[in-house]
Protein backbone atom coordinates (compact mmCIF):
# COMPACT_ATOMS: atom_id res chain seq x y z
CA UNK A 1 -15.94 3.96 -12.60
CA UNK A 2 -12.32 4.82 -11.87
CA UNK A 3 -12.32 7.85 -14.50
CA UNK A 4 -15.80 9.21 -12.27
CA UNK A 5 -13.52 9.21 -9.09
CA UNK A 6 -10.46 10.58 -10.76
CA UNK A 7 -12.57 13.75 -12.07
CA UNK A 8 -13.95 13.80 -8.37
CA UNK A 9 -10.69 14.32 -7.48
CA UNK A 10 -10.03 10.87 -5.50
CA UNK A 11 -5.79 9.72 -5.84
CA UNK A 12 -5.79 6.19 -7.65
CA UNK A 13 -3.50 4.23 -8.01
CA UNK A 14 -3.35 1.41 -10.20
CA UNK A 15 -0.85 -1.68 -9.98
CA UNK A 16 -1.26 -4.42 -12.76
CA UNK A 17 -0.83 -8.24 -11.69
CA UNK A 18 -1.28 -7.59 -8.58
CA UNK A 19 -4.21 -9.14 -6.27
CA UNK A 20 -4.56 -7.24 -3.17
CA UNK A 21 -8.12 -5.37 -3.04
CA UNK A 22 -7.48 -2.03 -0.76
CA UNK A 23 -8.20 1.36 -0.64
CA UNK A 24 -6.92 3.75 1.71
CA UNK A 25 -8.97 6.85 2.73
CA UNK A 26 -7.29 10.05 3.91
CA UNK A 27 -3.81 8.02 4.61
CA UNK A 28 -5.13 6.34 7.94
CA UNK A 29 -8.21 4.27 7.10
CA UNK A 30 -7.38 1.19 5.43
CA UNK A 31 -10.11 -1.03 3.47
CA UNK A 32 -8.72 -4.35 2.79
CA UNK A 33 -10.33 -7.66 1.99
CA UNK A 34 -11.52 -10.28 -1.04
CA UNK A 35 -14.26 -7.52 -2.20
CA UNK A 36 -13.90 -6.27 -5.55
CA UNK A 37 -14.62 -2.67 -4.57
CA UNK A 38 -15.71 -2.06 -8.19
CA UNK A 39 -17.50 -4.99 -9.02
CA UNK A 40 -21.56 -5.96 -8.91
CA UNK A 41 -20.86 -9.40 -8.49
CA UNK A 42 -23.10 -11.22 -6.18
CA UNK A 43 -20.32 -13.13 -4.25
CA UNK A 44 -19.14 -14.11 -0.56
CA UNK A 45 -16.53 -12.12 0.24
CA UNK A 46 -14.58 -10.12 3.02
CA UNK A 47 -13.96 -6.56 3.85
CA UNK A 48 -12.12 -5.05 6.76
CA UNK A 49 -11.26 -1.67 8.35
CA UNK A 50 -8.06 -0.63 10.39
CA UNK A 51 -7.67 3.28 11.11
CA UNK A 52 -3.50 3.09 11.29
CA UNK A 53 -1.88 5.59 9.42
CA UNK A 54 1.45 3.09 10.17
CA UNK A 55 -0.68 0.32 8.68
CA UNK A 56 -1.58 2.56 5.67
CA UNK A 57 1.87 3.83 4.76
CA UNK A 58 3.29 0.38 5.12
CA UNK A 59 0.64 -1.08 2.67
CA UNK A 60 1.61 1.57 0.48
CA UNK A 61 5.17 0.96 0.32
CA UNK A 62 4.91 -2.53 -0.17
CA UNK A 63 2.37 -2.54 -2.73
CA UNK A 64 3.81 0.36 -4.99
CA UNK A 65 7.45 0.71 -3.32
């Protein structure tokens, strides 16, 4: 699924042993929860959405420096 979005055009980016699920949509709206944005699993889990482009950048920084 990532390689569909990447042709699309969509920025990913990718950060190994981490476990933070977030994706952040034209650097202001952040997605960020338990949900496995990529995953058909049928389980209980979170999602929430802040429009912050402070919140975004910060998340960014933090998670990929």
């Amino acid at each position: 699924h990532v390689e569909i979005l990447k042709n699309c055009g969509v920025n990913i980016k990718l950060q190994e042993h981490m476990h933070e699920h977030f994706a952040i949509i034209d650097e202001e709206i952040v997605w960020y929860g338990s949900m496995n944005f990529l995953s058909r699993a049928k389980a209980d889990d979170n999602l929430m959405r802040v429009k912050s482009k402070d919140v975004a950048q910060e998340l960014l920084e933090k998670s990929f420096g």
